[in-house]
Protein backbone atom coordinates (compact mmCIF):
# COMPACT_ATOMS: atom_id res chain seq x y z
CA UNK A 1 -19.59 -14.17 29.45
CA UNK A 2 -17.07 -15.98 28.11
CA UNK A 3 -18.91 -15.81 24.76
CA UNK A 4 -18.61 -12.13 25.13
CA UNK A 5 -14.71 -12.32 26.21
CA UNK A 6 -13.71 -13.74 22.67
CA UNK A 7 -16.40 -11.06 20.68
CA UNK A 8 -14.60 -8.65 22.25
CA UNK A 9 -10.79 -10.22 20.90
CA UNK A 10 -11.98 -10.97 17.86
CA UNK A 11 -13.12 -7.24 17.09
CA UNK A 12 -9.49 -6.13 18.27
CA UNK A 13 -8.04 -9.09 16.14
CA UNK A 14 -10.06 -7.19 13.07
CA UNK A 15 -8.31 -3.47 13.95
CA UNK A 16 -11.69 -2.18 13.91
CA UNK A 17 -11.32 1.62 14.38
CA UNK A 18 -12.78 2.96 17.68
CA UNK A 19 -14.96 5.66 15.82
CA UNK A 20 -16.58 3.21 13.85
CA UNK A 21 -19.51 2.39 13.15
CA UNK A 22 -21.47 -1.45 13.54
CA UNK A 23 -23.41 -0.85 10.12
CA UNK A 24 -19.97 0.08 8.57
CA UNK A 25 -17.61 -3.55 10.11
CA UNK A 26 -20.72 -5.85 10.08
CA UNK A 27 -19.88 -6.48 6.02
CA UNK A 28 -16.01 -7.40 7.58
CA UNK A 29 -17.26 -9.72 10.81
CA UNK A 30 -20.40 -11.34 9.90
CA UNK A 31 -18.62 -14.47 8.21
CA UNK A 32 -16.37 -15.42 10.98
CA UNK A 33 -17.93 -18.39 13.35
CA UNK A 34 -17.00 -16.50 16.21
CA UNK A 35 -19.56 -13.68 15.11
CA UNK A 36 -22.35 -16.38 15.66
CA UNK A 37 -21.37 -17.12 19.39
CA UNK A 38 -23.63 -14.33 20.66
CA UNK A 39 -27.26 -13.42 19.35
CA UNK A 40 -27.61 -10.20 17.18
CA UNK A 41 -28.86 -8.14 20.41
CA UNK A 42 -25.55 -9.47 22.27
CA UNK A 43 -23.19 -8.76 19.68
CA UNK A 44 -24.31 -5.40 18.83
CA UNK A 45 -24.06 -4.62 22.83
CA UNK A 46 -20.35 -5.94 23.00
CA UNK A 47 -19.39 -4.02 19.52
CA UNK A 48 -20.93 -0.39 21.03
CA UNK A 49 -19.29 -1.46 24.59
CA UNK A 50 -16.21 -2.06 22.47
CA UNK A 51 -16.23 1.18 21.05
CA UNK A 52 -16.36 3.33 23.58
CA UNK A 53 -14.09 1.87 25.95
CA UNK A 54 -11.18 2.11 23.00
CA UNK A 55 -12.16 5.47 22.60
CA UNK A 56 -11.64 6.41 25.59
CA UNK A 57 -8.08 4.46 26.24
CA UNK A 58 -7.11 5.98 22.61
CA UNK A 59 -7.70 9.59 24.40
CA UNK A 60 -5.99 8.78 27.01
CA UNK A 61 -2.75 7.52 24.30
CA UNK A 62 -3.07 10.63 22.85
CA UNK A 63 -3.27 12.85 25.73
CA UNK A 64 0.08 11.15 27.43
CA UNK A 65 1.73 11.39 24.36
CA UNK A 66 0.92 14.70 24.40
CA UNK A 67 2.01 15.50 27.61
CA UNK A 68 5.27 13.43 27.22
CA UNK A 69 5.97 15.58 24.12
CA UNK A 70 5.30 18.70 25.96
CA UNK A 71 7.95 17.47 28.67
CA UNK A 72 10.34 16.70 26.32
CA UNK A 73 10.29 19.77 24.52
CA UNK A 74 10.70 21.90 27.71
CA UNK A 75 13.55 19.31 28.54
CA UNK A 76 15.19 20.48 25.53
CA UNK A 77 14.89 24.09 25.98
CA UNK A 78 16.31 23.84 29.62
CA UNK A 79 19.60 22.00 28.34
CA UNK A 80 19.86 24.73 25.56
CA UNK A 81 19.21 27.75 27.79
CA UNK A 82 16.27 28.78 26.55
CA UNK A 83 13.40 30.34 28.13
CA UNK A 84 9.76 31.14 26.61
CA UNK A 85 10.09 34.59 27.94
């Protein structure tokens, strides 16, 4: 678990993207020590679990930033008077 805990930091440490691929960052990770903590079945688990839970907390970034945009914007329009109709 705890092997698993500092796979997982070390992949963040490495900015890998989260719509990347494991045959595409293997080349960057596989002559760190901390890649040989975990067996190949392990770390190619942790890097996929990786993945997809920063893709999803990137959507989520993106989607409030969105939203916080949007509320700006109509923020702006209301203290200038403005109305979309």
């Amino acid at each position: 678990m705890l092997n698993n805990i500092l796979f997982y930091f070390y992949v963040i440490e490495l900015q890998v993207s989260a719509f990347s691929t494991w045959d595409k960052e293997l080349p960057k990770i596989v002559f760190d020590p901390r890649f040989l903590l975990l067996t190949q079945k392990e770390r190619k688990l942790c890097f996929e679990r990786f993945v997809r839970t920063r893709a999803d907390e990137e959507r989520m970034e993106r989607k409030m930033k969105l939203k916080e945009r949007k509320n700006e914007f109509r923020t702006l329009m209301e203290e200038a008077k403005v109305t979309s109709r």
